[in-house]
Structures are given as structure tokens and as C-alpha cells.
PDB file of N, CA and C in Angstrom:
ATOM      1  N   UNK A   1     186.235 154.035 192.686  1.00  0.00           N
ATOM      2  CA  UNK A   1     184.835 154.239 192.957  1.00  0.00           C
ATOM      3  C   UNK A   1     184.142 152.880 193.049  1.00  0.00           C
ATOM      4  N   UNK A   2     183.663 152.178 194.326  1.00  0.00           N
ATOM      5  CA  UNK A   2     182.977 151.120 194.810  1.00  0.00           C
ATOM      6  C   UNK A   2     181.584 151.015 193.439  1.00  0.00           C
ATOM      7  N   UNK A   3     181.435 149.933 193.077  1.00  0.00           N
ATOM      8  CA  UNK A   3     180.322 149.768 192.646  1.00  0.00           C
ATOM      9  C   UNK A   3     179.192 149.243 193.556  1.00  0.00           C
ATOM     10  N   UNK A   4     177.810 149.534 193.883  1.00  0.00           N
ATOM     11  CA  UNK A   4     177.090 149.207 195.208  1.00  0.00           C
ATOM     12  C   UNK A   4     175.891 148.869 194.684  1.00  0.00           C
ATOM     13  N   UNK A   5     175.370 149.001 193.240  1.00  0.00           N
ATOM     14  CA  UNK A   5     174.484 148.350 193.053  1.00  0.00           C
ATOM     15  C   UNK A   5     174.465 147.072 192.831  1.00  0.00           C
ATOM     16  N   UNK A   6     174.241 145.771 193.903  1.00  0.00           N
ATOM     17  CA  UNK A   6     174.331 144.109 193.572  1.00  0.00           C
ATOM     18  C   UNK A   6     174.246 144.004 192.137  1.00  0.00           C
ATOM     19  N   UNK A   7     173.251 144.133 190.747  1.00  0.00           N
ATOM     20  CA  UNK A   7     173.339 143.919 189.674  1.00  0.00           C
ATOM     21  C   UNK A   7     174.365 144.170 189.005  1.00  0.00           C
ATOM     22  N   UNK A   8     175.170 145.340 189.004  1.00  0.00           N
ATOM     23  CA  UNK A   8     176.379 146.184 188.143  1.00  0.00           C
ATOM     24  C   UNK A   8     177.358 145.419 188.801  1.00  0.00           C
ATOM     25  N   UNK A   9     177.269 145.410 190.163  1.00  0.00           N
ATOM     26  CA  UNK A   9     178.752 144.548 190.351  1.00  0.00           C
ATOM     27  C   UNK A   9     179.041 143.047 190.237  1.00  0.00           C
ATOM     28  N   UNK A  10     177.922 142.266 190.501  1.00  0.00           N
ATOM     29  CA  UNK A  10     178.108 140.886 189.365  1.00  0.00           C
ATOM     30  C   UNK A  10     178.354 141.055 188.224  1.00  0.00           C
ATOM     31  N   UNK A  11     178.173 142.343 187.454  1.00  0.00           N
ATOM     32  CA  UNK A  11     177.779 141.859 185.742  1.00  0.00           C
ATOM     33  C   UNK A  11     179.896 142.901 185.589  1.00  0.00           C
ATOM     34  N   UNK A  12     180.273 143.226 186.433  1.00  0.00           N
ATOM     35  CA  UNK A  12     181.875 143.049 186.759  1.00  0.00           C
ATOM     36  C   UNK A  12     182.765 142.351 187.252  1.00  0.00           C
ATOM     37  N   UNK A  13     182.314 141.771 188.618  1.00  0.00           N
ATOM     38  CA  UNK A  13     182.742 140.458 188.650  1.00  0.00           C
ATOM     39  C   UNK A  13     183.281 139.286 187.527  1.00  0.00           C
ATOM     40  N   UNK A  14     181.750 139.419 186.718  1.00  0.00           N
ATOM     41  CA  UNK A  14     182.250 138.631 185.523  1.00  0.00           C
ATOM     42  C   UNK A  14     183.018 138.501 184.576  1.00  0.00           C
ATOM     43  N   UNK A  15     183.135 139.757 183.637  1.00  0.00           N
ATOM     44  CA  UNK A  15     183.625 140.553 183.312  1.00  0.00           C
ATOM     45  C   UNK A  15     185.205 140.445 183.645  1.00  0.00           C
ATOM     46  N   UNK A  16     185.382 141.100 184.808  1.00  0.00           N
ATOM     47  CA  UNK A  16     186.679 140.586 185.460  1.00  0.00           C
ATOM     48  C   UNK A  16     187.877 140.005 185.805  1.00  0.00           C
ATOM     49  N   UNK A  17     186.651 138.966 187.042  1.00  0.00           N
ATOM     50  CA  UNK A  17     187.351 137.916 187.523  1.00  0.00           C
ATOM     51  C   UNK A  17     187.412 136.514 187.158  1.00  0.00           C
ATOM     52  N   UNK A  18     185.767 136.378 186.194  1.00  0.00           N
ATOM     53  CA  UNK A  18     185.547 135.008 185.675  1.00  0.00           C
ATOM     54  C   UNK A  18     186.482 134.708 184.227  1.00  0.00           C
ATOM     55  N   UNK A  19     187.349 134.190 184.488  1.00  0.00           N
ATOM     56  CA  UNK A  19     188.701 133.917 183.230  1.00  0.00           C
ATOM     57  C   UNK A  19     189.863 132.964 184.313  1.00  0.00           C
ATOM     58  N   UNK A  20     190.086 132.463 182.712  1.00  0.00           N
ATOM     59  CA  UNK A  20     191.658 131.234 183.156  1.00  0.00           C
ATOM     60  C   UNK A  20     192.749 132.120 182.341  1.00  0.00           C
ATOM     61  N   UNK A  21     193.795 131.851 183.556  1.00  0.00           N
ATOM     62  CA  UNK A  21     194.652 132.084 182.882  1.00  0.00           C
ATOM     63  C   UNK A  21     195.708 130.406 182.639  1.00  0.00           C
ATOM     64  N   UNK A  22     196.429 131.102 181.867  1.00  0.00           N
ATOM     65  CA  UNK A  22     197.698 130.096 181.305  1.00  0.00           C
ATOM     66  C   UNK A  22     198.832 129.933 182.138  1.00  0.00           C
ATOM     67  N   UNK A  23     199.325 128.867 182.643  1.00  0.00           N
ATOM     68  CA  UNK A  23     200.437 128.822 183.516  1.00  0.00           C
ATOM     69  C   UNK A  23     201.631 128.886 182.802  1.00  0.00           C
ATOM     70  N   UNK A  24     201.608 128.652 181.848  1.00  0.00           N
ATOM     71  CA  UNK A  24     202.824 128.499 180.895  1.00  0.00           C
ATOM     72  C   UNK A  24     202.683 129.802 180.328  1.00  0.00           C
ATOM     73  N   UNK A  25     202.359 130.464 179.840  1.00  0.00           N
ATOM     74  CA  UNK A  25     202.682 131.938 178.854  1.00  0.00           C
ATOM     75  C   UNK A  25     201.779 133.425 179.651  1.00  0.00           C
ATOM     76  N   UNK A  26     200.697 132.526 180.437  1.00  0.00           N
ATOM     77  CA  UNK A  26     200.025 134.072 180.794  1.00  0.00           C
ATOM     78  C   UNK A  26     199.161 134.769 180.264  1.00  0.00           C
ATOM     79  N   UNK A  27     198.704 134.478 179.848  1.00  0.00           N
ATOM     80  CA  UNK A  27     197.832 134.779 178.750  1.00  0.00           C
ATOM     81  C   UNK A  27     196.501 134.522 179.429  1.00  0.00           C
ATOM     82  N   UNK A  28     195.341 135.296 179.231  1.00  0.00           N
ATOM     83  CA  UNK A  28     193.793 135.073 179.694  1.00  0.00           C
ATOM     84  C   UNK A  28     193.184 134.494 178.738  1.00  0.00           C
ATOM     85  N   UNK A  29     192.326 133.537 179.163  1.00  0.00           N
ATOM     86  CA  UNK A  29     191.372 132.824 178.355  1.00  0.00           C
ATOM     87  C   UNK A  29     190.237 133.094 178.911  1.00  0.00           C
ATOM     88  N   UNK A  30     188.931 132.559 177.964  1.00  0.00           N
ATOM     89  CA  UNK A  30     187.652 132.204 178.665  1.00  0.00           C
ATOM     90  C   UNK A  30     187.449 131.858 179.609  1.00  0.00           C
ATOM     91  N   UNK A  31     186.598 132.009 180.590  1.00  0.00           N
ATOM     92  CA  UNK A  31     185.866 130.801 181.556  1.00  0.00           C
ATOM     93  C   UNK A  31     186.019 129.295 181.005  1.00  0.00           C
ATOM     94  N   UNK A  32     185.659 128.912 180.304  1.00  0.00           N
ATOM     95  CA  UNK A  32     185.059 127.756 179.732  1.00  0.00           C
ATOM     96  C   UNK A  32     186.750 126.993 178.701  1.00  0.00           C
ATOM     97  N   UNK A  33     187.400 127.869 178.906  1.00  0.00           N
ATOM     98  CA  UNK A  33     188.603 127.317 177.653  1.00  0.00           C
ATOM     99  C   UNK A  33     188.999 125.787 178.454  1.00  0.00           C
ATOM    100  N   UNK A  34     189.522 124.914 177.630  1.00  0.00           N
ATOM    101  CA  UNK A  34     190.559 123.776 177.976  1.00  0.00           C
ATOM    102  C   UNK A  34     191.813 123.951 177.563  1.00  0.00           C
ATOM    103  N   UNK A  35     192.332 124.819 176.711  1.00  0.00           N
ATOM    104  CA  UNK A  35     193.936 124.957 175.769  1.00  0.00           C
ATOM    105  C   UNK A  35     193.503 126.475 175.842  1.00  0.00           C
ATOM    106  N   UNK A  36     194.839 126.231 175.637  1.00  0.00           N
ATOM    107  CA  UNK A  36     195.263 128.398 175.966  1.00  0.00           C
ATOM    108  C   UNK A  36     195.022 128.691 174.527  1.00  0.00           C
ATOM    109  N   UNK A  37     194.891 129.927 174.481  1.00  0.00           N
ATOM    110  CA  UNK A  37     194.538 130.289 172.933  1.00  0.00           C
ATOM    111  C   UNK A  37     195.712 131.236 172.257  1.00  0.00           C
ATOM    112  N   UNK A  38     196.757 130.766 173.178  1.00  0.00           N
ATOM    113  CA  UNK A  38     198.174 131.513 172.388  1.00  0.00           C
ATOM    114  C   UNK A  38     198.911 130.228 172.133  1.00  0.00           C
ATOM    115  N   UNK A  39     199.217 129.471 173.243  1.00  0.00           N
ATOM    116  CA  UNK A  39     200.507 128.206 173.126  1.00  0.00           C
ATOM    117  C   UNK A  39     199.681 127.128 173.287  1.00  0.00           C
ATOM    118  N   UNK A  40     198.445 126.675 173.184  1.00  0.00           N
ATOM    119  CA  UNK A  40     197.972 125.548 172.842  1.00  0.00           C
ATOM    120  C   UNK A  40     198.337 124.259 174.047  1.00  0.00           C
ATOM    121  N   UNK A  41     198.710 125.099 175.068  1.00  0.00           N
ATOM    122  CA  UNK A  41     198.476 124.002 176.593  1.00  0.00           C
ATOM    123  C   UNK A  41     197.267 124.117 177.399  1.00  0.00           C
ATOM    124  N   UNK A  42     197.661 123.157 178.221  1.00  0.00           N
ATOM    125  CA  UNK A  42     196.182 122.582 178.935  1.00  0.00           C
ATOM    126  C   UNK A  42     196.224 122.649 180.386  1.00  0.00           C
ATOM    127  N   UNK A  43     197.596 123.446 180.438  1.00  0.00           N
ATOM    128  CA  UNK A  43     197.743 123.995 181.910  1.00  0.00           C
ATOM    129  C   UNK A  43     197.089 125.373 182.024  1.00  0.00           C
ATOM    130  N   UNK A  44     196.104 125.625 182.401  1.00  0.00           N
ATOM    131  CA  UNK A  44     194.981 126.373 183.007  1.00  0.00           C
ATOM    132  C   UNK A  44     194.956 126.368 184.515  1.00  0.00           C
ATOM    133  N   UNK A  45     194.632 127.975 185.054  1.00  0.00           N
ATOM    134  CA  UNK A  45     194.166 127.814 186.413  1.00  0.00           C
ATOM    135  C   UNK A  45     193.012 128.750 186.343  1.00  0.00           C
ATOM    136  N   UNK A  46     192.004 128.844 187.029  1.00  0.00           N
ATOM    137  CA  UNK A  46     191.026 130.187 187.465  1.00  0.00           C
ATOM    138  C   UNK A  46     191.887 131.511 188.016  1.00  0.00           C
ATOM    139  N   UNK A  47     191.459 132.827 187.700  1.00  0.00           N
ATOM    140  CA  UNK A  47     191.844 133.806 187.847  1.00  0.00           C
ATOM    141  C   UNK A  47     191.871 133.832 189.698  1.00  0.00           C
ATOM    142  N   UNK A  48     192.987 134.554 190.451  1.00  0.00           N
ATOM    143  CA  UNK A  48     192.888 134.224 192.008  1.00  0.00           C
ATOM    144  C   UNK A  48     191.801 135.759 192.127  1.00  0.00           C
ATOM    145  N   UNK A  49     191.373 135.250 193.131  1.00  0.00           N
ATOM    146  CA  UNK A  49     189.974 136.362 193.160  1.00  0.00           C
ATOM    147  C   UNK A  49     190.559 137.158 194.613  1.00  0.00           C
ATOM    148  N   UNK A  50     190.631 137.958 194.615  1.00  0.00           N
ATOM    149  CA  UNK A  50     191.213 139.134 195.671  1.00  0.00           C
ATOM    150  C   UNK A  50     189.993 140.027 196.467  1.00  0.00           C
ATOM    151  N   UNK A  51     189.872 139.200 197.780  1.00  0.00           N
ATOM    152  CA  UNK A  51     188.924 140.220 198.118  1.00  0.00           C
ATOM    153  C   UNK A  51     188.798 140.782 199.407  1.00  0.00           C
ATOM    154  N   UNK A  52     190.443 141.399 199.834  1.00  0.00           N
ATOM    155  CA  UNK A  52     191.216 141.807 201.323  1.00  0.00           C
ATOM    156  C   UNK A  52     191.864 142.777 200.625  1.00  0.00           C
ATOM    157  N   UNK A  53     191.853 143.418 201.954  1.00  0.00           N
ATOM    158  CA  UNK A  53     193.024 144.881 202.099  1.00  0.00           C
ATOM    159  C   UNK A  53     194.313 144.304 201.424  1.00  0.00           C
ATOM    160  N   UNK A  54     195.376 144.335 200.853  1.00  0.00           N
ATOM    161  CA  UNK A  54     196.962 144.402 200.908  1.00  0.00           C
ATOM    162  C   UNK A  54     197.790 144.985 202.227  1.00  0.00           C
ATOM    163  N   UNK A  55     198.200 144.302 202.492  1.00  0.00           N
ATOM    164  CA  UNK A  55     199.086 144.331 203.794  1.00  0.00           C
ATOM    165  C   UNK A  55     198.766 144.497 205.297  1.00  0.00           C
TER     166      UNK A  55
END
């Protein structure tokens, strides 16, 4: 079920998509993290944001 009100679907977006994950273990962190909050590395990327059909 599409969310279509602009307000509700930023405040999911965020929610969401705004998070790092850990390259080394996988694990989600904050927006804002520098060290993973399981294995204590500093290899971080932004969550990949998906916003196309599949295939």
C-alpha cells in the first residue's frame, strides 16, 4: 500500500532508508554513527536507496 501523503512518506523515508550500514558484519547503525555498534569498525556505507521497478 503506496503511502501518498508527502508528510507520512518522508517521516518513512527516514525511518527507513536514512541508516549506515556496516561493511564488515552488517549490521544497521544510525545516520550519524562513525563505528558500528556491534564490531567497533569504521567501515560504514549509507543504506542503497531503491527507487525502480526490479527487472
Amino acid at each position: 500500500m503506496p503511502v501518498t501523503d508527502p508528510v507520512k512518506s518522508e517521516i518513512v523515508r527516514k525511518r527507513l532508508l536514512d541508516k549506515k550500514i556496516c561493511r564488515k558484519c552488517g549490521a544497521t547503525n544510525p545516520p550519524k554513527a562513525v563505528k558500528c555498534r556491534k564490531c567497533k569498525s569504521r567501515n560504514l556505507r549509507l543504506k542503497k536507496k531503491f527507487g525502480g521497478k526490479k527487472g
